[in-house]
N, C-alpha and C. Protein backbone atom coordinates (compact mmCIF):
# COMPACT_ATOMS: atom_id res chain seq x y z
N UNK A 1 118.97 -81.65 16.94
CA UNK A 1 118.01 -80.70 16.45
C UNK A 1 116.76 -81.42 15.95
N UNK A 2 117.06 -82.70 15.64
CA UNK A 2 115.78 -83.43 14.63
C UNK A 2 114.05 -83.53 16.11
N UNK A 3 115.01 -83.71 17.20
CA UNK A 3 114.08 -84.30 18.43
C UNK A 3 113.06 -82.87 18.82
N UNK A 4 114.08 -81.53 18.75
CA UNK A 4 113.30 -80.57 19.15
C UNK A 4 112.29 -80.23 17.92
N UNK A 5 112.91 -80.53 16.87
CA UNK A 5 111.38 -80.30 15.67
C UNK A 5 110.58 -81.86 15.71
N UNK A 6 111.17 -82.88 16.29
CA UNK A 6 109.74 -83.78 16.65
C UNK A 6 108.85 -83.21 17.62
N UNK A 7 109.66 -83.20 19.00
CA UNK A 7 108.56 -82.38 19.94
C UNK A 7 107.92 -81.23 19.75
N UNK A 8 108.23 -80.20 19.04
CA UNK A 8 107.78 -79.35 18.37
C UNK A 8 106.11 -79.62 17.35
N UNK A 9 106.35 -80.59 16.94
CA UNK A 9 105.25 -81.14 15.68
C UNK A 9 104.68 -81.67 16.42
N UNK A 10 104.87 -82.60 17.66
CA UNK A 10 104.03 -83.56 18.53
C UNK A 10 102.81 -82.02 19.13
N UNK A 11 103.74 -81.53 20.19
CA UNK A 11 102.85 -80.02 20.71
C UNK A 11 101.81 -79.61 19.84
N UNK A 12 102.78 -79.11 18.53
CA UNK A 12 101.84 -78.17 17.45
C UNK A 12 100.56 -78.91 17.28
N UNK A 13 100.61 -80.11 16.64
CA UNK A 13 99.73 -81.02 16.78
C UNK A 13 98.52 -81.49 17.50
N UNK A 14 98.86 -81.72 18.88
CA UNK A 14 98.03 -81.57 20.00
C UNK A 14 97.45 -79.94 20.37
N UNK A 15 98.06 -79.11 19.93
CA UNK A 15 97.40 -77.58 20.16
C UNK A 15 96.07 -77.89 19.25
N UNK A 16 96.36 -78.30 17.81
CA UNK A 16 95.83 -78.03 16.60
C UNK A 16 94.61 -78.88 17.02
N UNK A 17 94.47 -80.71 17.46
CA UNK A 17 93.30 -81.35 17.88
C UNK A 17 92.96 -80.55 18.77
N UNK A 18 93.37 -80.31 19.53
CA UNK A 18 92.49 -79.40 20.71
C UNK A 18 91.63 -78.46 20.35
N UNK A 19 92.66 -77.58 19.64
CA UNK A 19 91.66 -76.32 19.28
C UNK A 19 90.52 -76.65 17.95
N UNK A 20 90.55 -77.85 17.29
CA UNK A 20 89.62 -78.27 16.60
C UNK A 20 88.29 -79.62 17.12
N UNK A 21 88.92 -80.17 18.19
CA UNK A 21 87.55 -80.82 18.37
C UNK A 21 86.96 -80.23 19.81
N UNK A 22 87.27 -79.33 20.37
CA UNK A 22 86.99 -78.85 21.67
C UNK A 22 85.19 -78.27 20.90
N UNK A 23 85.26 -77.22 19.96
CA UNK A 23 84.13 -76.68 19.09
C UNK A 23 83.07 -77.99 19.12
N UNK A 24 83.81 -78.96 18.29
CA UNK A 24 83.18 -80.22 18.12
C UNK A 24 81.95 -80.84 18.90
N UNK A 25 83.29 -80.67 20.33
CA UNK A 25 82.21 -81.25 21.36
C UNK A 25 80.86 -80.50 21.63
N UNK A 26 81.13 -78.66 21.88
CA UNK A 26 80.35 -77.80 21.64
C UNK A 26 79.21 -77.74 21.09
N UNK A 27 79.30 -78.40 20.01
CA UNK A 27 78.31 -78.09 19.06
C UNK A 27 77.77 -79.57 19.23
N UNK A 28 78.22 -80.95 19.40
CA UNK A 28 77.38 -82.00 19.81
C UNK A 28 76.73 -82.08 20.97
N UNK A 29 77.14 -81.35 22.12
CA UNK A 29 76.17 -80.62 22.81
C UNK A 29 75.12 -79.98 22.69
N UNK A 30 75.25 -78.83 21.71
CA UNK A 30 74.31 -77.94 21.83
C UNK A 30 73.20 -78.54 21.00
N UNK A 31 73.98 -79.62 19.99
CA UNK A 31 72.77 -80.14 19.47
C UNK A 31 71.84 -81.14 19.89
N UNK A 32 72.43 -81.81 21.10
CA UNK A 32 71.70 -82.99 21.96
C UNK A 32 70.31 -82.30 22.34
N UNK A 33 70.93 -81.13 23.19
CA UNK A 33 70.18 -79.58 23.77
C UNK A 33 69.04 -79.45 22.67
N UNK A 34 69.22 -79.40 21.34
CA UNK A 34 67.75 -78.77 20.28
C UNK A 34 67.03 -80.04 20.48
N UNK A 35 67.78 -81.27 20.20
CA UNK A 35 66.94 -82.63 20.24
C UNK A 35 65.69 -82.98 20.98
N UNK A 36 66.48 -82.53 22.40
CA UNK A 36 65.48 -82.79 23.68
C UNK A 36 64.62 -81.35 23.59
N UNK A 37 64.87 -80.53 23.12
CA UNK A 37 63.54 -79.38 23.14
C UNK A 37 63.24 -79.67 22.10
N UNK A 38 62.97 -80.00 20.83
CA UNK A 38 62.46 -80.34 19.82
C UNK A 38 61.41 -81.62 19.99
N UNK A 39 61.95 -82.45 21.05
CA UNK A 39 61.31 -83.31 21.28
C UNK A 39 60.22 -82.85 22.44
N UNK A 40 60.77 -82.45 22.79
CA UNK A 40 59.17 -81.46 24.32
C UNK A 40 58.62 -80.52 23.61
N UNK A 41 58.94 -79.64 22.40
CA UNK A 41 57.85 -78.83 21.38
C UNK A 41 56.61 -80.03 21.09
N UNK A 42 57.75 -81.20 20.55
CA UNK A 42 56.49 -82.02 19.71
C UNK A 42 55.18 -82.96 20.76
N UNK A 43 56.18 -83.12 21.65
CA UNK A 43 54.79 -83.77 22.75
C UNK A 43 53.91 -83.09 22.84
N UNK A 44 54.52 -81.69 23.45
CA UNK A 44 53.32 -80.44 23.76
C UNK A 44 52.39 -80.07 22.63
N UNK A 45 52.60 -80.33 21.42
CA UNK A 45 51.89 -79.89 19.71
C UNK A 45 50.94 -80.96 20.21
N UNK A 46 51.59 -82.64 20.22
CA UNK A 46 50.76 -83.46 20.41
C UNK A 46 49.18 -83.41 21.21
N UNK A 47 49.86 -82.94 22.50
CA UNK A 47 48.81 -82.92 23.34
C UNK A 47 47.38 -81.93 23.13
N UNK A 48 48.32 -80.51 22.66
CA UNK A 48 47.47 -79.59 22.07
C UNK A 48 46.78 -79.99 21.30
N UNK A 49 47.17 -80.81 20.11
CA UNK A 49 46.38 -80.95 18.54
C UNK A 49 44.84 -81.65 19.36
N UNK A 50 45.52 -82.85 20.30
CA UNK A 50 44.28 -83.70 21.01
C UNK A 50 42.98 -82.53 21.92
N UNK A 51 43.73 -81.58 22.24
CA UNK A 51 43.02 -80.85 23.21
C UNK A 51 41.91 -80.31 21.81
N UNK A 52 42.36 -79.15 20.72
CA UNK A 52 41.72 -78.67 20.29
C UNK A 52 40.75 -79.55 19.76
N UNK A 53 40.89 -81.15 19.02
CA UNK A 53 40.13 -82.13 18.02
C UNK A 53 39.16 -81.89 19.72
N UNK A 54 39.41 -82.22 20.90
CA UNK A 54 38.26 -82.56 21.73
C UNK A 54 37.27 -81.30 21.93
N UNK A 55 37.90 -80.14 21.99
CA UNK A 55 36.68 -78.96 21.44
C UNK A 55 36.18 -78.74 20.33
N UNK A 56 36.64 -79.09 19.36
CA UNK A 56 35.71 -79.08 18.20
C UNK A 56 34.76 -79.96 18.14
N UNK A 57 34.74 -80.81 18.67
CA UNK A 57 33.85 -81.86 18.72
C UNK A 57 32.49 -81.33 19.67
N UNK A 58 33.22 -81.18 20.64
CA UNK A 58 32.67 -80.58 21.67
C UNK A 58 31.55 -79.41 21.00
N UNK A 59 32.36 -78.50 20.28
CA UNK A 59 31.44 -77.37 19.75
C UNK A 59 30.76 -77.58 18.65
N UNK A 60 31.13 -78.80 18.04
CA UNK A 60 30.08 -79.50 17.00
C UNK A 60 28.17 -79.73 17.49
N UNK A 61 29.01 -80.73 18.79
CA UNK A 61 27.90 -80.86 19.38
C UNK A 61 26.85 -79.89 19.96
N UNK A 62 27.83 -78.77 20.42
CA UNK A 62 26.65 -77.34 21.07
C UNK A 62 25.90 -76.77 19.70
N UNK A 63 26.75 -76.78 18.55
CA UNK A 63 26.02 -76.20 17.04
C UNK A 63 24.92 -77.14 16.73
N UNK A 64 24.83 -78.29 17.14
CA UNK A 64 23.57 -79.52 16.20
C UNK A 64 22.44 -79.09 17.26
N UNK A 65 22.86 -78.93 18.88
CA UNK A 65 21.99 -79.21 19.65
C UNK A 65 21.15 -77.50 19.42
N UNK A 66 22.16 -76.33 19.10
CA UNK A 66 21.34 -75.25 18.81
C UNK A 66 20.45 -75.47 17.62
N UNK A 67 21.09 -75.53 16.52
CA UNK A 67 20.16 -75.87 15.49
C UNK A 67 18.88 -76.55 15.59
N UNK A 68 19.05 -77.58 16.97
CA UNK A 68 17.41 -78.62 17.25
C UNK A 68 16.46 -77.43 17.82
N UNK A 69 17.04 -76.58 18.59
CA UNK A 69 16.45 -75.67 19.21
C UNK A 69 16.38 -74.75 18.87
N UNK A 70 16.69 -74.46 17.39
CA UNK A 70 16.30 -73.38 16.39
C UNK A 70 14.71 -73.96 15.71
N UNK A 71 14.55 -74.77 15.36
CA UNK A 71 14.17 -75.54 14.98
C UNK A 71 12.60 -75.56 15.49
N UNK A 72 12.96 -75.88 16.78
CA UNK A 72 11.46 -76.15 17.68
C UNK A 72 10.68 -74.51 17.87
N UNK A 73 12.05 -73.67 17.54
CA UNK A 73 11.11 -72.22 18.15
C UNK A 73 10.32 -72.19 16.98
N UNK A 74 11.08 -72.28 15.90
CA UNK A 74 10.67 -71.95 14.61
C UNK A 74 9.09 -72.73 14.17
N UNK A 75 9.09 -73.75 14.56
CA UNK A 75 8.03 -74.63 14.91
C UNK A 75 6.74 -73.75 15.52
N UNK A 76 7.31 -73.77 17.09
CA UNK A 76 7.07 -73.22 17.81
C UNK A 76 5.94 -71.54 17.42
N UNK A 77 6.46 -70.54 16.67
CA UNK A 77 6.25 -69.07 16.15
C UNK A 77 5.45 -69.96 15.47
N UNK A 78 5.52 -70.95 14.26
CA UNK A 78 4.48 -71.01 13.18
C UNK A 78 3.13 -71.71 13.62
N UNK A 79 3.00 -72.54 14.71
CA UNK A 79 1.95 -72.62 15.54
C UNK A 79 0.96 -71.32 15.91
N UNK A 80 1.88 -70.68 16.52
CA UNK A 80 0.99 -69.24 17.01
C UNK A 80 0.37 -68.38 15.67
């Protein structure tokens, strides 16, 4: 009787790892999965942040160059 409650506890046992690291793996999966999209959110932020700093700049420059040419009309009217 002692052998069938060893094999018994061996089984139970192996049911019990199973049904507890099977999840395990699951979830170290799914979290590899956020890693690598977490990591392609942040490139893409990257690239964006660079895109917008290069239009602001950009539209810095169209605001100074209007202002010169605010400037000259204004000039310009007080002549006449």
């Amino acid at each position: 009787m002692d052998e069938v409650y060893v094999v018994g506890y061996i089984v139970l046992g192996i049911g019990t790892l199973i049904s507890v690291l099977t999840p395990l793996f699951k979830i170290n999966s799914n979290i590899t999965r956020m890693r690598d999209s977490i990591d392609n959110m942040l490139e893409r932020d990257r690239i964006r942040d660079e895109r917008i700093t290069l239009h602001g700049k950009e539209l810095d420059e169209v605001v100074r160059r209007v202002d010169k040419h605010e400037v000259r009309i204004t000039n310009l009217e007080n002549k006449l």
